[in-house]
C-alpha atoms as a PDB file:
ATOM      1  CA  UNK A   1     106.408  32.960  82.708  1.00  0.00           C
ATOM      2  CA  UNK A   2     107.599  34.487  86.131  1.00  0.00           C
ATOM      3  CA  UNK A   3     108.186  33.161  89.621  1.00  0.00           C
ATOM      4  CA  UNK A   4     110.448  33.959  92.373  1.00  0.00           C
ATOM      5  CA  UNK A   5     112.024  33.144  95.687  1.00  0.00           C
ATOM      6  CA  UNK A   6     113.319  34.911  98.464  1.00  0.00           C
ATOM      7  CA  UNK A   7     117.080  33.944  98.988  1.00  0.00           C
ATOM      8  CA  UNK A   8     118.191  36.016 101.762  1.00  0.00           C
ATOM      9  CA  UNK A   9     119.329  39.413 100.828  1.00  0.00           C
ATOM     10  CA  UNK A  10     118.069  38.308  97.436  1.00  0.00           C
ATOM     11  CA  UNK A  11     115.062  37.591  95.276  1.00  0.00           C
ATOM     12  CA  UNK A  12     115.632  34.798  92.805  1.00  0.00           C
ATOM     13  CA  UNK A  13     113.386  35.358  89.491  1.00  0.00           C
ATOM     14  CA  UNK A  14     112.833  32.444  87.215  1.00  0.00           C
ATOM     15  CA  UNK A  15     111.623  33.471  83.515  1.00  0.00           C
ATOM     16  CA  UNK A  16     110.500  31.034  81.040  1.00  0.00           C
ATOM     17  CA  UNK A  17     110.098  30.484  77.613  1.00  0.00           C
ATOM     18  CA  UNK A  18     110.164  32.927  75.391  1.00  0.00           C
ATOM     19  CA  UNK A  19     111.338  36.817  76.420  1.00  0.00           C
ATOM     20  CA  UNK A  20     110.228  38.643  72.973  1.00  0.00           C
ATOM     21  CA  UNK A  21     108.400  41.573  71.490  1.00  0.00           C
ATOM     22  CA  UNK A  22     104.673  39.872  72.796  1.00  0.00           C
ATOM     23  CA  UNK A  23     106.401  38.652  76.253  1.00  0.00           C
ATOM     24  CA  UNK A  24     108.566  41.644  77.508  1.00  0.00           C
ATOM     25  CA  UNK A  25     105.658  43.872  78.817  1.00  0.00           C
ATOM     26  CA  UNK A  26     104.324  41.649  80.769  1.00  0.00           C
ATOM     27  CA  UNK A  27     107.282  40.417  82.045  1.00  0.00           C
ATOM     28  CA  UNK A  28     108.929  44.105  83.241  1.00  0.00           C
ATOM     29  CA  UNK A  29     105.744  44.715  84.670  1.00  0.00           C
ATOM     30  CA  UNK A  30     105.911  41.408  86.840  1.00  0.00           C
ATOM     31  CA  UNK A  31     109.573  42.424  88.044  1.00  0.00           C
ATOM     32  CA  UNK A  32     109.030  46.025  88.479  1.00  0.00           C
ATOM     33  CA  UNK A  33     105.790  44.413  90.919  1.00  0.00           C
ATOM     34  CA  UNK A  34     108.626  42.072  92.291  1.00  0.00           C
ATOM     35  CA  UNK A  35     111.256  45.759  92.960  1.00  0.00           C
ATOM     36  CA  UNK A  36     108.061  47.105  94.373  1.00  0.00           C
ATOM     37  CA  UNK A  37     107.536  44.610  97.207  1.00  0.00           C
ATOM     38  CA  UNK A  38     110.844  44.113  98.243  1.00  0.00           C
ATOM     39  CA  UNK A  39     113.161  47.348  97.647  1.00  0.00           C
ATOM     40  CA  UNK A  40     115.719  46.143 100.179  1.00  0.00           C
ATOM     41  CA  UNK A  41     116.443  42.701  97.735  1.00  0.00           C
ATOM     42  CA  UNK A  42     118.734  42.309  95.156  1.00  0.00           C
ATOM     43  CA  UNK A  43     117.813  40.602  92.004  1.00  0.00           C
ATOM     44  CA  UNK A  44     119.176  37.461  90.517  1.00  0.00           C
ATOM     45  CA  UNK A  45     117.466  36.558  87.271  1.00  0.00           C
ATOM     46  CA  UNK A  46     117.772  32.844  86.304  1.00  0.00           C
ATOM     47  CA  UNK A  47     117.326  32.531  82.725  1.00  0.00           C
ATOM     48  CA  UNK A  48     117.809  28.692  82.309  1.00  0.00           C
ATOM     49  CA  UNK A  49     114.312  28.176  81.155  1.00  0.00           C
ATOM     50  CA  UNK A  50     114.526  31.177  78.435  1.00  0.00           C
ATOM     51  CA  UNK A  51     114.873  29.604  74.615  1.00  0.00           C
ATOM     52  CA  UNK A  52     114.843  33.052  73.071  1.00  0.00           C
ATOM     53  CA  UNK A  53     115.476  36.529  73.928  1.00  0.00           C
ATOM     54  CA  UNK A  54     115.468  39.058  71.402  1.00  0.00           C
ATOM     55  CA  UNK A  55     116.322  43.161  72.020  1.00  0.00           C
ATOM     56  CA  UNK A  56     112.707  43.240  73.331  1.00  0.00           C
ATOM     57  CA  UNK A  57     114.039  41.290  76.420  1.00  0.00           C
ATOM     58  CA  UNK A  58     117.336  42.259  76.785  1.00  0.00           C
ATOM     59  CA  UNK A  59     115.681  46.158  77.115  1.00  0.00           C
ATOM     60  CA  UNK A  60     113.667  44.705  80.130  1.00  0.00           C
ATOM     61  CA  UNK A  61     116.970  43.678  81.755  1.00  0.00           C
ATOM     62  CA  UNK A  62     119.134  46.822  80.941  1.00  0.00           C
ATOM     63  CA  UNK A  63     115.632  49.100  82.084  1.00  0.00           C
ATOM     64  CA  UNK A  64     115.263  46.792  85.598  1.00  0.00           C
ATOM     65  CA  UNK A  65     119.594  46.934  86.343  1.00  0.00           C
ATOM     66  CA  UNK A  66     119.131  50.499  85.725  1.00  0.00           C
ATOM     67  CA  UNK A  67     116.421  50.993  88.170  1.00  0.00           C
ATOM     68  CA  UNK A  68     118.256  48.621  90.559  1.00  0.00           C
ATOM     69  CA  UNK A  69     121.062  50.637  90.330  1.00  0.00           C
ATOM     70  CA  UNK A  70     119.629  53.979  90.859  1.00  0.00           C
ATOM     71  CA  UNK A  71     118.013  51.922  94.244  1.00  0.00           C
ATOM     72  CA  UNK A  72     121.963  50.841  95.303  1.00  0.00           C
ATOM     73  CA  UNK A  73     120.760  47.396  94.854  1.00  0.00           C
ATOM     74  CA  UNK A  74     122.783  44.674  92.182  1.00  0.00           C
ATOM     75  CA  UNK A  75     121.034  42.529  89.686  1.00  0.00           C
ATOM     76  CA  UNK A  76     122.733  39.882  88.573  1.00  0.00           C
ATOM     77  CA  UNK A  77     122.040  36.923  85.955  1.00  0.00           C
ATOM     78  CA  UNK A  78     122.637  33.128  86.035  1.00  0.00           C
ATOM     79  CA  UNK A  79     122.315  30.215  83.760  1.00  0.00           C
ATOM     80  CA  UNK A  80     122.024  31.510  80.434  1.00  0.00           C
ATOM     81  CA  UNK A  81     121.934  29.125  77.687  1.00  0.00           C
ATOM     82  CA  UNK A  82     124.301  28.974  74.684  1.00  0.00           C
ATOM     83  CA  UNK A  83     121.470  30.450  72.612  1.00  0.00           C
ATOM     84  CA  UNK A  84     120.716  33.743  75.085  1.00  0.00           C
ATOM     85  CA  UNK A  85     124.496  33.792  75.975  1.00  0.00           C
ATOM     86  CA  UNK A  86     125.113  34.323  72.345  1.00  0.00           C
ATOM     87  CA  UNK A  87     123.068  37.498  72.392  1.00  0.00           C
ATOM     88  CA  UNK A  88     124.618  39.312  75.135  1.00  0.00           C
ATOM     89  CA  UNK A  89     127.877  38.498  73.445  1.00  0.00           C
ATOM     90  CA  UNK A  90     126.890  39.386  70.132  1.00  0.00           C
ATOM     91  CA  UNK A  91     125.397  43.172  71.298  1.00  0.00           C
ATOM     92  CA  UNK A  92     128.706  43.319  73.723  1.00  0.00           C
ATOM     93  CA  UNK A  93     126.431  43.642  76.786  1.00  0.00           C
ATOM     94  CA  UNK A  94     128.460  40.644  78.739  1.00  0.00           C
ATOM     95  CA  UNK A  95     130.307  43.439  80.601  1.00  0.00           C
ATOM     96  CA  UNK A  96     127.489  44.986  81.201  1.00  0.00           C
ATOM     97  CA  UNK A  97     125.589  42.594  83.525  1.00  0.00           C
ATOM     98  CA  UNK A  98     127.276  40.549  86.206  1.00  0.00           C
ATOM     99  CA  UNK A  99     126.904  36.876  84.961  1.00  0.00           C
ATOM    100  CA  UNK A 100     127.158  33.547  86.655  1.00  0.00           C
ATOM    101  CA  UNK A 101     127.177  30.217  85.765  1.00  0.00           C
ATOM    102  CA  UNK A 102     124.715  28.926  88.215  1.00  0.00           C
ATOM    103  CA  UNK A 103     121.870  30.407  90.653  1.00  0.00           C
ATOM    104  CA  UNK A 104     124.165  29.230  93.183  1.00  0.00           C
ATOM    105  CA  UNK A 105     127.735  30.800  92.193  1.00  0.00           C
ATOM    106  CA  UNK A 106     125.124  33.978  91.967  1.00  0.00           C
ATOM    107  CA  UNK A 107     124.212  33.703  95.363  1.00  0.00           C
ATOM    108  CA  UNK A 108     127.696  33.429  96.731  1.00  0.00           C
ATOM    109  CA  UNK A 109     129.057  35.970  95.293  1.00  0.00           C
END
C-alpha cells in the first residue's frame, strides 16, 4: 500500500489502491514512520495508483501537511486521477495542497 524513495531534498511516497475508512490508519501510521526517519525531507505523495479516496484519506493528508508544516517542511501531491482529483475539487481543498501533474513537475518545483 506504501513505498517510498529518497529524491534529494525529498521523499517520494507511492500509495496504492484504495485510501478509505479500513486503509487510512495504517497508512498515516506508515508516513508519520516515513516523517520520523527523515525530518529534514519534504514529502511528495504520488497518488497515481489510488482508485478511491474518501474523507478518511483526505484527513490523513490534511493531518500529515499539517505536521509538515508545523516542521517548515512542504508536502506536495502529484498524479491524481480524474476520480481523486474530483474529490479535492468537490470539498474545495485544491488550494489547499500544492498539486502537480507529474512526480517530476513535483520535484522541480
Amino acid at each position: 500500500m506504501v513505498t517510498k524513495k529518497e529524491a534529494g531534498d525529498n521523499i517520494v511516497v507511492y500509495l496504492k489502491g484504495r485510501l478509505d475508512v479500513h486503509a487510512s490508519g495504517d497508512v498515516e501510521k506508515e508516513i508519520n514512520k516515513i516523517l520520523d526517519e527523515n525530518p529534514s525531507k519534504n514529502l511528495i505523495i504520488n497518488l497515481v495508483d489510488v482508485e478511491y479516496m474518501s474523507s478518511s484519506g483526505l484527513r490523513v493528508l490534511v493531518a500529515t501537511m499539517r505536521v509538515l508544516k508545523s516542521a517548515g517542511k512542504s508536502l506536495k501531491l502529484s498524479n491524481l486521477n480524474p476520480a481523486v482529483r474530483k474529490i479535492f475539487e468537490v470539498v474545495e481543498l485544491m488550494d489547499m495542497f500544492e498539486i502537480h501533474e507529474t512526480e517530476e513537475e513535483a520535484l522541480k518545483n
